[in-house]
PDB file of N, CA and C in Angstrom:
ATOM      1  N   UNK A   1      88.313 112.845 108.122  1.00  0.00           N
ATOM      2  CA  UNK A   1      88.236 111.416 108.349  1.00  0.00           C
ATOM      3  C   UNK A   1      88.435 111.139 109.836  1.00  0.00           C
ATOM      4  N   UNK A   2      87.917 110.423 110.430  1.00  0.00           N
ATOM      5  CA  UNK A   2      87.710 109.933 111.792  1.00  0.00           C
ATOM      6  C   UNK A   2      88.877 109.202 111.945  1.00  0.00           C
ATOM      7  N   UNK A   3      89.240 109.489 113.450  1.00  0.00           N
ATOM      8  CA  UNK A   3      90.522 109.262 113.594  1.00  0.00           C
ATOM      9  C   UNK A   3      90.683 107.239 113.933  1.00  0.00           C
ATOM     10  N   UNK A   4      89.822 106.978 114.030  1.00  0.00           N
ATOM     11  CA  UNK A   4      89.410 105.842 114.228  1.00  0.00           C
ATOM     12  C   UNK A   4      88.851 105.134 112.963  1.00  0.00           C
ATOM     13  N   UNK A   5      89.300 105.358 111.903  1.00  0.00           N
ATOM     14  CA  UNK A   5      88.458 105.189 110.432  1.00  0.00           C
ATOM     15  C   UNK A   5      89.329 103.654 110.491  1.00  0.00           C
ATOM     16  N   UNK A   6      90.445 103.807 110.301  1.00  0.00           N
ATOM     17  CA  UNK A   6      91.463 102.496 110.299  1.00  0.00           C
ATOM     18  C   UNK A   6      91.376 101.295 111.276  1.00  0.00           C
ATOM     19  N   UNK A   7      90.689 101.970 112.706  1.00  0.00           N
ATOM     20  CA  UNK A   7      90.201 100.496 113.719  1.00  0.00           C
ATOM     21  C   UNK A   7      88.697 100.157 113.084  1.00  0.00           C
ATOM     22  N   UNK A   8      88.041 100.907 112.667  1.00  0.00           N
ATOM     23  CA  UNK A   8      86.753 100.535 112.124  1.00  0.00           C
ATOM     24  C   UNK A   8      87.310  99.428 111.039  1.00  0.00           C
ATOM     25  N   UNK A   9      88.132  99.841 109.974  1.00  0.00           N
ATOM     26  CA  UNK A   9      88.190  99.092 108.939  1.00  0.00           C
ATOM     27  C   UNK A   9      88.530  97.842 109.497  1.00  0.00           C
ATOM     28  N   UNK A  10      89.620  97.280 110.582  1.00  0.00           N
ATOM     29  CA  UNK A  10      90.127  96.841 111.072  1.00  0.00           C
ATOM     30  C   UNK A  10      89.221  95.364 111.178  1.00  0.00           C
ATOM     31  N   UNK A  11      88.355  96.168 112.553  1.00  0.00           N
ATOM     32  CA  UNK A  11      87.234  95.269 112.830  1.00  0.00           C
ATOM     33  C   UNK A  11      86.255  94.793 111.671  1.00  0.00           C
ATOM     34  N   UNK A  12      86.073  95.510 110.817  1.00  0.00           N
ATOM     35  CA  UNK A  12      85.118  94.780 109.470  1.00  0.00           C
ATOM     36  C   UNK A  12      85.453  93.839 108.849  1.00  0.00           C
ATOM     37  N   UNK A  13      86.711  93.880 108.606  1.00  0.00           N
ATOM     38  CA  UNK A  13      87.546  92.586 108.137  1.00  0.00           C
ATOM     39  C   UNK A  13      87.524  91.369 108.823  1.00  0.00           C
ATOM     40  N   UNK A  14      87.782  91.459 110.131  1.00  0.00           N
ATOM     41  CA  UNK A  14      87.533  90.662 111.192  1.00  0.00           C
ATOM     42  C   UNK A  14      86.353  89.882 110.884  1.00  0.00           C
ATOM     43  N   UNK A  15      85.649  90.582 111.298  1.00  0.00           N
ATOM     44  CA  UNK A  15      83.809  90.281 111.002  1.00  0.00           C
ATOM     45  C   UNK A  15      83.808  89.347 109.604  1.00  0.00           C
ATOM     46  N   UNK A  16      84.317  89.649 108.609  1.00  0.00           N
ATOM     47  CA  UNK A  16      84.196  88.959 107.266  1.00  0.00           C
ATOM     48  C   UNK A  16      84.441  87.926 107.318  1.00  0.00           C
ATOM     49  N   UNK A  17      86.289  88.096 108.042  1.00  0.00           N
ATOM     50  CA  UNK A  17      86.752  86.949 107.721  1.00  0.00           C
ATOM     51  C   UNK A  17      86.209  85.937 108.899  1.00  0.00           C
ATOM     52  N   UNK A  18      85.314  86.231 110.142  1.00  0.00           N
ATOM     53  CA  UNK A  18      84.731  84.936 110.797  1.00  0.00           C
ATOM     54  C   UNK A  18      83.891  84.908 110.033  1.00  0.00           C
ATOM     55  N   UNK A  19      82.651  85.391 109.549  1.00  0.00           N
ATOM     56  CA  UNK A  19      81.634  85.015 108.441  1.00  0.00           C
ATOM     57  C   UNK A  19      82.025  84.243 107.512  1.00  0.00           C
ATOM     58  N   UNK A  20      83.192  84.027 106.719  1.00  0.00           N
ATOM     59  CA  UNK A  20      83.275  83.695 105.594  1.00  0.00           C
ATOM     60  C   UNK A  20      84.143  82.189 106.265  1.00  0.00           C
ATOM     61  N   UNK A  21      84.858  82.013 107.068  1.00  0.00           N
ATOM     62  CA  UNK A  21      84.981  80.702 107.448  1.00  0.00           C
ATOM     63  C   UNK A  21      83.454  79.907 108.097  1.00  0.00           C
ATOM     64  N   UNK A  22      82.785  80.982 108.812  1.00  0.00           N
ATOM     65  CA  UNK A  22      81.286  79.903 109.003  1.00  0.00           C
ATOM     66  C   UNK A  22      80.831  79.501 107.999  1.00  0.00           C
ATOM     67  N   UNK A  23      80.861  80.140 106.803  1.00  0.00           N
ATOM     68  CA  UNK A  23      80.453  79.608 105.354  1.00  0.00           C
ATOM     69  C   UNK A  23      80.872  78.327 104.836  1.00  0.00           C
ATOM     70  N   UNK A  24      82.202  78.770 105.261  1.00  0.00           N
ATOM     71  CA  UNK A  24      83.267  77.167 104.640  1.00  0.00           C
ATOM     72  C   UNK A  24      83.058  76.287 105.674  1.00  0.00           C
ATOM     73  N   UNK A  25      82.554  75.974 107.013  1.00  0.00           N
ATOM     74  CA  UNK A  25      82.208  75.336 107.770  1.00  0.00           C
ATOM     75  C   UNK A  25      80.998  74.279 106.966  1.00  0.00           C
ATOM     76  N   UNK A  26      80.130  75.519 106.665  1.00  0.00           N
ATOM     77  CA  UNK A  26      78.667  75.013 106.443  1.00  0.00           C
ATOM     78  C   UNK A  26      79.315  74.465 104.854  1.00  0.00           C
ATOM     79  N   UNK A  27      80.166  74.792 103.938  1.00  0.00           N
ATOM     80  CA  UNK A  27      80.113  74.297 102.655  1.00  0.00           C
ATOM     81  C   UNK A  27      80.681  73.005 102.847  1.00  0.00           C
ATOM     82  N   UNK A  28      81.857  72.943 104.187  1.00  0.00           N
ATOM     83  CA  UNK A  28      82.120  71.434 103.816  1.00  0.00           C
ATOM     84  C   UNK A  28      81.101  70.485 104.701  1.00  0.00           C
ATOM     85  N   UNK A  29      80.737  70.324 105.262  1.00  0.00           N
ATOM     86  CA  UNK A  29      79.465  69.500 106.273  1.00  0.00           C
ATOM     87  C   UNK A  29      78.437  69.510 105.104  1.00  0.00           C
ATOM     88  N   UNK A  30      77.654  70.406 104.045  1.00  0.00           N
ATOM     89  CA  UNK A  30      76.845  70.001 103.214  1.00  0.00           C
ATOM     90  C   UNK A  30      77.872  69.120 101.800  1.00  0.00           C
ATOM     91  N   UNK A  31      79.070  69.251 101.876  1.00  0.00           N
ATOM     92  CA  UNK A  31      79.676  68.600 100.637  1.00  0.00           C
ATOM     93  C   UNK A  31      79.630  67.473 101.057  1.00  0.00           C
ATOM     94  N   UNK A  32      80.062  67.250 102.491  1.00  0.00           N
ATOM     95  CA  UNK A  32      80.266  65.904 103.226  1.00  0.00           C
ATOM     96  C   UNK A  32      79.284  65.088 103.202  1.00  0.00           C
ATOM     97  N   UNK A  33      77.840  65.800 102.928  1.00  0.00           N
ATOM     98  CA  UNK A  33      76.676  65.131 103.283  1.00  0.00           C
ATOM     99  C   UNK A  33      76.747  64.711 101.955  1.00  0.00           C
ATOM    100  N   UNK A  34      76.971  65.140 100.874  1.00  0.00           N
ATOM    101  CA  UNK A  34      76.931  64.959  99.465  1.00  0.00           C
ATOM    102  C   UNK A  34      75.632  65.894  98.782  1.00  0.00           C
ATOM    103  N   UNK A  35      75.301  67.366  99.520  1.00  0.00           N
ATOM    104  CA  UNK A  35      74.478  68.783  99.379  1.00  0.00           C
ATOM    105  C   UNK A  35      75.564  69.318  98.226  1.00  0.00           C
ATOM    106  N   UNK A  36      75.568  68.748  97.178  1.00  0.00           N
ATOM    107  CA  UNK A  36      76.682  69.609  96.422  1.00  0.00           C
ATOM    108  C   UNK A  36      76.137  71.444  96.148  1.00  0.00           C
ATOM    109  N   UNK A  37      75.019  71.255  95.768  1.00  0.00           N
ATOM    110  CA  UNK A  37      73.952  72.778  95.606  1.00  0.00           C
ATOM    111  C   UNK A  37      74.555  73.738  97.002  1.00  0.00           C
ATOM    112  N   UNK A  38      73.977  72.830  98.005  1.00  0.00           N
ATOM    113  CA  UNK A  38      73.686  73.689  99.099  1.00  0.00           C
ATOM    114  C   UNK A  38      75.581  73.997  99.677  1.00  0.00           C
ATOM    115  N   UNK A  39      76.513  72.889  99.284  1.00  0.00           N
ATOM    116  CA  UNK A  39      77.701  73.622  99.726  1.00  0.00           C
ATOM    117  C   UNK A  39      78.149  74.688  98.891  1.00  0.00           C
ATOM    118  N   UNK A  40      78.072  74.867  97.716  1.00  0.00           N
ATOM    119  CA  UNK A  40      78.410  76.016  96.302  1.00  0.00           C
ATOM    120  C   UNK A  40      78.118  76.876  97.112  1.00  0.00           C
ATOM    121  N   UNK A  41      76.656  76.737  97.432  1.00  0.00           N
ATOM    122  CA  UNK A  41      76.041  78.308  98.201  1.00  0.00           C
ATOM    123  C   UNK A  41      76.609  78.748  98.991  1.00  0.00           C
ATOM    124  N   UNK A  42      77.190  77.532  99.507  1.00  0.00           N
ATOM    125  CA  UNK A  42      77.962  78.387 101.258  1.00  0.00           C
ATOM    126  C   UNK A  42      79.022  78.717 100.463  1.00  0.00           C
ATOM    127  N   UNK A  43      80.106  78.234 100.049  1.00  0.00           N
ATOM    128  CA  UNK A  43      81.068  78.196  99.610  1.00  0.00           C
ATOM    129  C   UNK A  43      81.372  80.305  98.663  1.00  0.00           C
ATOM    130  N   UNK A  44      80.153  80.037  97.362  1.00  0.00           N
ATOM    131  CA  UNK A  44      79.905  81.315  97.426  1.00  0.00           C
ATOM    132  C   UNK A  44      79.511  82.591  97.951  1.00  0.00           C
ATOM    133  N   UNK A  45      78.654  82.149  99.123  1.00  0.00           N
ATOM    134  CA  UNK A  45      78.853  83.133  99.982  1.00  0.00           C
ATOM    135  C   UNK A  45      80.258  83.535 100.836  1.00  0.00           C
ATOM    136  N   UNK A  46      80.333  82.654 101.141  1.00  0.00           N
ATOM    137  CA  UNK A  46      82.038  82.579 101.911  1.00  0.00           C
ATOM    138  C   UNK A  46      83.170  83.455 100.895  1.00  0.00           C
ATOM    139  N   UNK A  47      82.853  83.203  99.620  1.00  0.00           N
ATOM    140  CA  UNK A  47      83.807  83.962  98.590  1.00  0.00           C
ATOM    141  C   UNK A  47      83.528  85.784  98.702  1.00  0.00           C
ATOM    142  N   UNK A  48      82.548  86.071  99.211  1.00  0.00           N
ATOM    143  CA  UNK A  48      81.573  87.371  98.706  1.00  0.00           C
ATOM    144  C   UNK A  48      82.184  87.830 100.542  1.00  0.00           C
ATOM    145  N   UNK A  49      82.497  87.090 101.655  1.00  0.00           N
ATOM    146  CA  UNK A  49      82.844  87.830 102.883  1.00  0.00           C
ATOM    147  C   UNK A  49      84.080  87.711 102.518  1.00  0.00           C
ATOM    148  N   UNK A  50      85.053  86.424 102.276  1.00  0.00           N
ATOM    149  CA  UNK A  50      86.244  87.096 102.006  1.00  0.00           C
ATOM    150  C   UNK A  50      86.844  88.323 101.207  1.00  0.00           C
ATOM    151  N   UNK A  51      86.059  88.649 100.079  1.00  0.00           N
ATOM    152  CA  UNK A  51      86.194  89.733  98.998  1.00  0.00           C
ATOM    153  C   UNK A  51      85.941  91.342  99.851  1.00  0.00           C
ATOM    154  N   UNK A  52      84.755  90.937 101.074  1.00  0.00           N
ATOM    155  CA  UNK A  52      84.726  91.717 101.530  1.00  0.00           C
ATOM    156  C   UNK A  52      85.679  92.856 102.765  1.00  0.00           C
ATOM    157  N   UNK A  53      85.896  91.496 103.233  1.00  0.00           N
ATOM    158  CA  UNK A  53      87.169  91.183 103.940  1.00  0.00           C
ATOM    159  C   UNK A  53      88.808  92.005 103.659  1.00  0.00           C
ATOM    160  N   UNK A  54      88.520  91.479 102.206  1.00  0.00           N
ATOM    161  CA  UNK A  54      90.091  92.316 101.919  1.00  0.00           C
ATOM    162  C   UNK A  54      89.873  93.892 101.730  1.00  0.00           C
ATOM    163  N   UNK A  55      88.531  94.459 101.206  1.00  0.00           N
ATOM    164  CA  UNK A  55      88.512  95.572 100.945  1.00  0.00           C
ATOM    165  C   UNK A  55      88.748  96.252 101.902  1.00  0.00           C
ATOM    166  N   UNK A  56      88.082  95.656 103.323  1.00  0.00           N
ATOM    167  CA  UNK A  56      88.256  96.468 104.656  1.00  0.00           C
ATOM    168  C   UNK A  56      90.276  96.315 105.231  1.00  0.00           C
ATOM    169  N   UNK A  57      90.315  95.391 104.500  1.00  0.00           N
ATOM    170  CA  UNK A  57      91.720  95.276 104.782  1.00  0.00           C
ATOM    171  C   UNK A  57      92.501  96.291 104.056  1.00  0.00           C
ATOM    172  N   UNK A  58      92.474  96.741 102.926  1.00  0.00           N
ATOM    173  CA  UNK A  58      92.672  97.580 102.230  1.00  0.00           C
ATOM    174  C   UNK A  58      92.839  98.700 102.785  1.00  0.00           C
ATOM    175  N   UNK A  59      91.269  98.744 102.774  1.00  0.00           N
ATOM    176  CA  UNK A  59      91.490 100.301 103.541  1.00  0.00           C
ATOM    177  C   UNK A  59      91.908 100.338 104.975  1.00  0.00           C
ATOM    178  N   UNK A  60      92.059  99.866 105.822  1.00  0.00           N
ATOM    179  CA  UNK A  60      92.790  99.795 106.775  1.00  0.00           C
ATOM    180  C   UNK A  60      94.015 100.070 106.445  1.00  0.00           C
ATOM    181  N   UNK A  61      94.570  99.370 105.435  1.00  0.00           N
ATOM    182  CA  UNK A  61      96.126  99.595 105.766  1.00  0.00           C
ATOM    183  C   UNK A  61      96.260 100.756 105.350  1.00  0.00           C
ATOM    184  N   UNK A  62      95.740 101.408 104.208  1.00  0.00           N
ATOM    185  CA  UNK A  62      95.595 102.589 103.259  1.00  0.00           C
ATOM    186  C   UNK A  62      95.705 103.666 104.377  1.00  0.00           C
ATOM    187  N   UNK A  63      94.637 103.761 105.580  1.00  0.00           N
ATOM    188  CA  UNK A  63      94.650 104.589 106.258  1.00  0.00           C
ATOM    189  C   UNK A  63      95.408 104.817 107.893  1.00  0.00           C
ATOM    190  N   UNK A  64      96.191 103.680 107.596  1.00  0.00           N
ATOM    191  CA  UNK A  64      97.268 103.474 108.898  1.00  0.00           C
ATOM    192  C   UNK A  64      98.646 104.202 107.941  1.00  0.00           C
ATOM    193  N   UNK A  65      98.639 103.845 106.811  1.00  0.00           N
ATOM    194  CA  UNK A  65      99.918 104.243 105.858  1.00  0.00           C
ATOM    195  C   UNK A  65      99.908 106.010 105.898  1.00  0.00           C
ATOM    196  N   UNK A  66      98.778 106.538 106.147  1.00  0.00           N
ATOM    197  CA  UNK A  66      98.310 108.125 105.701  1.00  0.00           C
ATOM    198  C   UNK A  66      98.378 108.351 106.750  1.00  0.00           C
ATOM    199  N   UNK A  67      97.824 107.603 108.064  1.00  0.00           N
ATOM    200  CA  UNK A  67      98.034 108.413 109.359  1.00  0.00           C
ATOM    201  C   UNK A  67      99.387 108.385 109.661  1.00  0.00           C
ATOM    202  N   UNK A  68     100.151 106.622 109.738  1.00  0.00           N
ATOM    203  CA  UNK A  68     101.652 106.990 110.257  1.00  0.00           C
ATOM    204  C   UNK A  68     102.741 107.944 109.382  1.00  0.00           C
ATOM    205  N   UNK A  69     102.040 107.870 108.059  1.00  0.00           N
ATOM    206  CA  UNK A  69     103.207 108.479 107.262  1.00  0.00           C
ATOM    207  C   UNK A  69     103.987 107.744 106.756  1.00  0.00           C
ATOM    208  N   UNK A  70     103.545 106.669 106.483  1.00  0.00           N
ATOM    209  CA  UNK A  70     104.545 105.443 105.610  1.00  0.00           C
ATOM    210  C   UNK A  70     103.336 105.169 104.435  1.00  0.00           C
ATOM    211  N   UNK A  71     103.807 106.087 103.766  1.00  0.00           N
ATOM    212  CA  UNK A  71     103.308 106.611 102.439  1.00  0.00           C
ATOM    213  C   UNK A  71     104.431 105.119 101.307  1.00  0.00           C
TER     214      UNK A  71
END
């Protein structure tokens, strides 16, 4: 495993979690408009980067716990 596996995960999460607030950006400005369809969409997409989000979080910590030894 690359010794850098845990800053990778790091940054992916990152990435999600700005994706998944641009989502909730765009879900409330189309709710606001009264786009109920088109905010769900954002809204569900936004659900699908946060989900993604934690996995990289996951493994991040998973592999900071295995490298430092705080098992």
């Amino acid at each position: 495993m690359s010794e850098h596996k845990g800053a990778e995960h790091h940054q992916k999460a990152a990435e999600h979690h700005e994706h998944a607030a641009k989502h909730h950006r765009e879900a409330a400005k189309h709710h606001e408009a009264g786009d109920h369809e088109k905010a769900a969409h954002h809204a569900y997409v936004a659900h699908g980067h946060a989900s993604h989000a934690e996995h990289h979080h996951s493994e991040a910590s998973r592999h900071d716990a295995e490298t430092h030894g705080k098992h």
